[in-house]
C-alpha atoms as a PDB file:
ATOM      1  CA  UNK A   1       0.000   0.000   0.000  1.00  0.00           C
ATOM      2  CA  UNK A   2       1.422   3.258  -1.100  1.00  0.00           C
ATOM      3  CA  UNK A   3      -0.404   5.463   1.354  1.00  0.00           C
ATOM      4  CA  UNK A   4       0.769   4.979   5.053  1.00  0.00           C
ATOM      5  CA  UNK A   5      -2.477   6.250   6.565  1.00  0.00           C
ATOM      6  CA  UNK A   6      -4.138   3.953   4.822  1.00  0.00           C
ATOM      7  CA  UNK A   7      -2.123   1.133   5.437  1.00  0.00           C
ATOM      8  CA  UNK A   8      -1.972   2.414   9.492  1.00  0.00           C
ATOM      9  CA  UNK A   9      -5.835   2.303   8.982  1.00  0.00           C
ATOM     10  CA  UNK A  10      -6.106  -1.083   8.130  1.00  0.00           C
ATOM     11  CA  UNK A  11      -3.831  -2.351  10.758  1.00  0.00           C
ATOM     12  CA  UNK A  12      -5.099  -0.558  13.312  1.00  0.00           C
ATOM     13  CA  UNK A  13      -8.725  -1.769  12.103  1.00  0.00           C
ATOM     14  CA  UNK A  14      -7.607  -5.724  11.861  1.00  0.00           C
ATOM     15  CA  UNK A  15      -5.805  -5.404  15.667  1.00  0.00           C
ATOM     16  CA  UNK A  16      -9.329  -4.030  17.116  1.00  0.00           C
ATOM     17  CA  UNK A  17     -11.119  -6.614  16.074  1.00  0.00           C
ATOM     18  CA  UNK A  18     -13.003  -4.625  13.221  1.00  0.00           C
ATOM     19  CA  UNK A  19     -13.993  -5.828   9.608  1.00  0.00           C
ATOM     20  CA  UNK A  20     -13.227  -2.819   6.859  1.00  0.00           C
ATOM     21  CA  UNK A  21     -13.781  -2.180   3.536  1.00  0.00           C
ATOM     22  CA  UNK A  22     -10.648  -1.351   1.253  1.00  0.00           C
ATOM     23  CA  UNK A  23     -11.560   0.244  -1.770  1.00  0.00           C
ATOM     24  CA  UNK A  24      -8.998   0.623  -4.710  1.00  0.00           C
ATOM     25  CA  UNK A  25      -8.943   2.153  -8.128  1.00  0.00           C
ATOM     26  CA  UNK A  26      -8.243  -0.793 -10.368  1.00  0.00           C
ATOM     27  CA  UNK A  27      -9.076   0.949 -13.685  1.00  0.00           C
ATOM     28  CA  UNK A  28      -9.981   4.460 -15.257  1.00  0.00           C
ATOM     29  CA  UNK A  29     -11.360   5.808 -18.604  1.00  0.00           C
ATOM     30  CA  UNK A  30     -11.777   9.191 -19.248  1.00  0.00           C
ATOM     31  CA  UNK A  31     -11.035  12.105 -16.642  1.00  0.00           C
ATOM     32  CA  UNK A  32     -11.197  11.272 -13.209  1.00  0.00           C
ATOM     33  CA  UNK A  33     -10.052  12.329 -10.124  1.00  0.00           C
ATOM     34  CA  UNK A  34      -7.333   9.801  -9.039  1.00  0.00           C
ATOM     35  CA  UNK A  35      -5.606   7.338 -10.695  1.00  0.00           C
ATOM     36  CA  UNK A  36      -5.169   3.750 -10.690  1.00  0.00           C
ATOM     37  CA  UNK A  37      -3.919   2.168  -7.416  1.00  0.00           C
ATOM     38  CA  UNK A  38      -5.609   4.872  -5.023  1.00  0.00           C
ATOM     39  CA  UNK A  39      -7.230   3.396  -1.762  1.00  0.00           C
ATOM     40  CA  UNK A  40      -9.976   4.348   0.623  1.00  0.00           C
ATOM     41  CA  UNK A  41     -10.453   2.109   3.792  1.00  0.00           C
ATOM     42  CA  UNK A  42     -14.191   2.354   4.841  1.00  0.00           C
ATOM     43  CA  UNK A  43     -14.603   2.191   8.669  1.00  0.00           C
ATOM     44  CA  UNK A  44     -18.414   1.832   8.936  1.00  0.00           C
ATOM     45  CA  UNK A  45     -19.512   4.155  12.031  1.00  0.00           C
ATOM     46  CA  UNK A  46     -15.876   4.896  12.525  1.00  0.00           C
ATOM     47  CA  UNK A  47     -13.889   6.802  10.065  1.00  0.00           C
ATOM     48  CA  UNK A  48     -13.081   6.933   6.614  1.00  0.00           C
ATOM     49  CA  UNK A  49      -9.266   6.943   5.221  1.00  0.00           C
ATOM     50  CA  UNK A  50      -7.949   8.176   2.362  1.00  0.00           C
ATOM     51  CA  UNK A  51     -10.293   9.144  -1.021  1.00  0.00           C
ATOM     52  CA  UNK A  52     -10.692   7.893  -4.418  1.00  0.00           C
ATOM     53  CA  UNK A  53     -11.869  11.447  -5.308  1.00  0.00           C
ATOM     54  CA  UNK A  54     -14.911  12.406  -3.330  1.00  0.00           C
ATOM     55  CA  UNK A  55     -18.398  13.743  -4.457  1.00  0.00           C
ATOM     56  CA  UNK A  56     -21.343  11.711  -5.640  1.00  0.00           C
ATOM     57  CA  UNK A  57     -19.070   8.262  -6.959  1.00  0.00           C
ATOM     58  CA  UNK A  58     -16.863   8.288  -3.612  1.00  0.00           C
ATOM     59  CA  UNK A  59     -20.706   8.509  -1.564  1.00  0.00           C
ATOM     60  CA  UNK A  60     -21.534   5.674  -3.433  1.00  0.00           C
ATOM     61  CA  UNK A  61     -18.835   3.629  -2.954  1.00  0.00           C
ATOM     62  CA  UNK A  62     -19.099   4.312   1.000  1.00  0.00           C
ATOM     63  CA  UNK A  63     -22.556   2.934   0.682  1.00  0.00           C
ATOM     64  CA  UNK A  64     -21.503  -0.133  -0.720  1.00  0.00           C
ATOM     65  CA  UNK A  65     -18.672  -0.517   1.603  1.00  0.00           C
ATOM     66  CA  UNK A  66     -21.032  -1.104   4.124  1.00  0.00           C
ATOM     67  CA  UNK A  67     -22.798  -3.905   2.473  1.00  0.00           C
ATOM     68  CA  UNK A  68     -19.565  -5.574   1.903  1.00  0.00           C
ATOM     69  CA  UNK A  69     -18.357  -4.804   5.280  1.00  0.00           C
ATOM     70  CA  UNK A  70     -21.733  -6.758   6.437  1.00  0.00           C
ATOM     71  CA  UNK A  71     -21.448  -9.414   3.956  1.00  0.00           C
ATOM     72  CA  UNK A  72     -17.794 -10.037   3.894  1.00  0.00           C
ATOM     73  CA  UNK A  73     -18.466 -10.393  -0.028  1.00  0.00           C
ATOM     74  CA  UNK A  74     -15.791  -8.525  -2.093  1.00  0.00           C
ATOM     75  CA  UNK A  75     -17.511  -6.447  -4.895  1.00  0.00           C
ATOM     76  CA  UNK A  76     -16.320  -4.659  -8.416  1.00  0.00           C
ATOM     77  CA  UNK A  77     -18.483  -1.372  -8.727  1.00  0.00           C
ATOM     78  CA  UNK A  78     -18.133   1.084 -12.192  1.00  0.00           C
ATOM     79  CA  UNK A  79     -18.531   4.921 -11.027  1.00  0.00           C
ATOM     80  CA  UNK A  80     -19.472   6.684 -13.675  1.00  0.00           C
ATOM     81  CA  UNK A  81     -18.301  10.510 -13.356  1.00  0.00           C
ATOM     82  CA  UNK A  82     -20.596  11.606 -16.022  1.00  0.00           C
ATOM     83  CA  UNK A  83     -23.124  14.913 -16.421  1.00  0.00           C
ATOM     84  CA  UNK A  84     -26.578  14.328 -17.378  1.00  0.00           C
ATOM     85  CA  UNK A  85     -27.596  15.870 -20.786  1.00  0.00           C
ATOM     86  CA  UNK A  86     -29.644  18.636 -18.618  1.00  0.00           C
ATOM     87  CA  UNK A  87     -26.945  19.086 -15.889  1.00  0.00           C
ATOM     88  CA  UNK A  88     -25.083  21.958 -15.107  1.00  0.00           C
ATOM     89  CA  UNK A  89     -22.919  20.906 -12.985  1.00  0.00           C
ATOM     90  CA  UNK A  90     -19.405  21.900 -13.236  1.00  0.00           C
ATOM     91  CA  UNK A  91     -18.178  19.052 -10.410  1.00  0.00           C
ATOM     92  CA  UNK A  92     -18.271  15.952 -12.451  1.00  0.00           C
ATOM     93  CA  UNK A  93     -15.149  14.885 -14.273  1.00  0.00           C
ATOM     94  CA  UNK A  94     -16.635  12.979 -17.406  1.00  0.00           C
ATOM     95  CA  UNK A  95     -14.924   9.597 -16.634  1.00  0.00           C
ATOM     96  CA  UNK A  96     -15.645   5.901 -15.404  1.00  0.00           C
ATOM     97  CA  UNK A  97     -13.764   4.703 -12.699  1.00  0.00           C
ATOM     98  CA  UNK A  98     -13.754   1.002 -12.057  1.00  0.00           C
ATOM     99  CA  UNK A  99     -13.587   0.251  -8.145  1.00  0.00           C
ATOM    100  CA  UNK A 100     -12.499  -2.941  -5.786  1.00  0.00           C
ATOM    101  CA  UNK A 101     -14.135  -3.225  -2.617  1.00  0.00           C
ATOM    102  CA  UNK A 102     -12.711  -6.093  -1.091  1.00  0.00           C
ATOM    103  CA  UNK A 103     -13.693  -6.827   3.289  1.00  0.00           C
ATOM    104  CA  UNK A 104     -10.525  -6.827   5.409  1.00  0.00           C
ATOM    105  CA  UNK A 105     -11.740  -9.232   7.788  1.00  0.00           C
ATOM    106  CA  UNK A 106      -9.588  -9.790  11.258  1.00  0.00           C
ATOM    107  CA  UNK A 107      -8.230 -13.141  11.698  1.00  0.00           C
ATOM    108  CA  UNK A 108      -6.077 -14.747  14.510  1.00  0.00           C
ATOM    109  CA  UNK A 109      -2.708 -13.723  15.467  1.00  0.00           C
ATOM    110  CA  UNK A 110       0.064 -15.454  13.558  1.00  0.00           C
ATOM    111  CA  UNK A 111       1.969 -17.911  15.795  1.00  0.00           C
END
């Protein structure tokens, strides 16, 4: 993991007992706000860590976090960064981003 925090996240998270969500950029078309390889742990109720590039797509991805924070069930989600035809909105990038959620689930202590 490239970002400390997040990796200091996840550690933390796994020695407390906690199941997170790790969410990572695994592909990109178009303009988005961060590239491949960025990470986001999802802390349900706790914290989050990180950002694949806030706004609506990173909301979404939190919301899904939870499910597979619940479900222990890893998930590929496509975030589309895109205006609606009527939208004038000048905070969307006009890109997909492909994301990984995958649970971090705690196990026991190596020996």
């Amino acid at each position: 993991m490239d970002d400390p925090e997040v990796h200091r996240a996840v550690v933390a998270a796994v020695r407390e007992g906690r199941t997170v969500a790790l969410a990572t950029v695994v592909g990109t078309r178009g303009s988005v706000p961060r590239h491949v390889g960025s990470k986001m742990v999802i802390d349900p109720g706790v914290a989050l860590i990180g950002t694949i590039g806030g706004g609506c797509g990173e909301a979404d991805v939190i919301a899904a976090a939870e499910e597979v924070v619940r479900t222990r069930t890893p998930r590929l989600m496509r975030v589309e960064l895109l205006d609606p035809v009527d939208s004038w909105s000048p905070a969307v990038c006009g890109g997909v981003m492909e994301v990984f959620l995958e649970p971090v689930v705690p196990g026991p202590e190596p020996a």
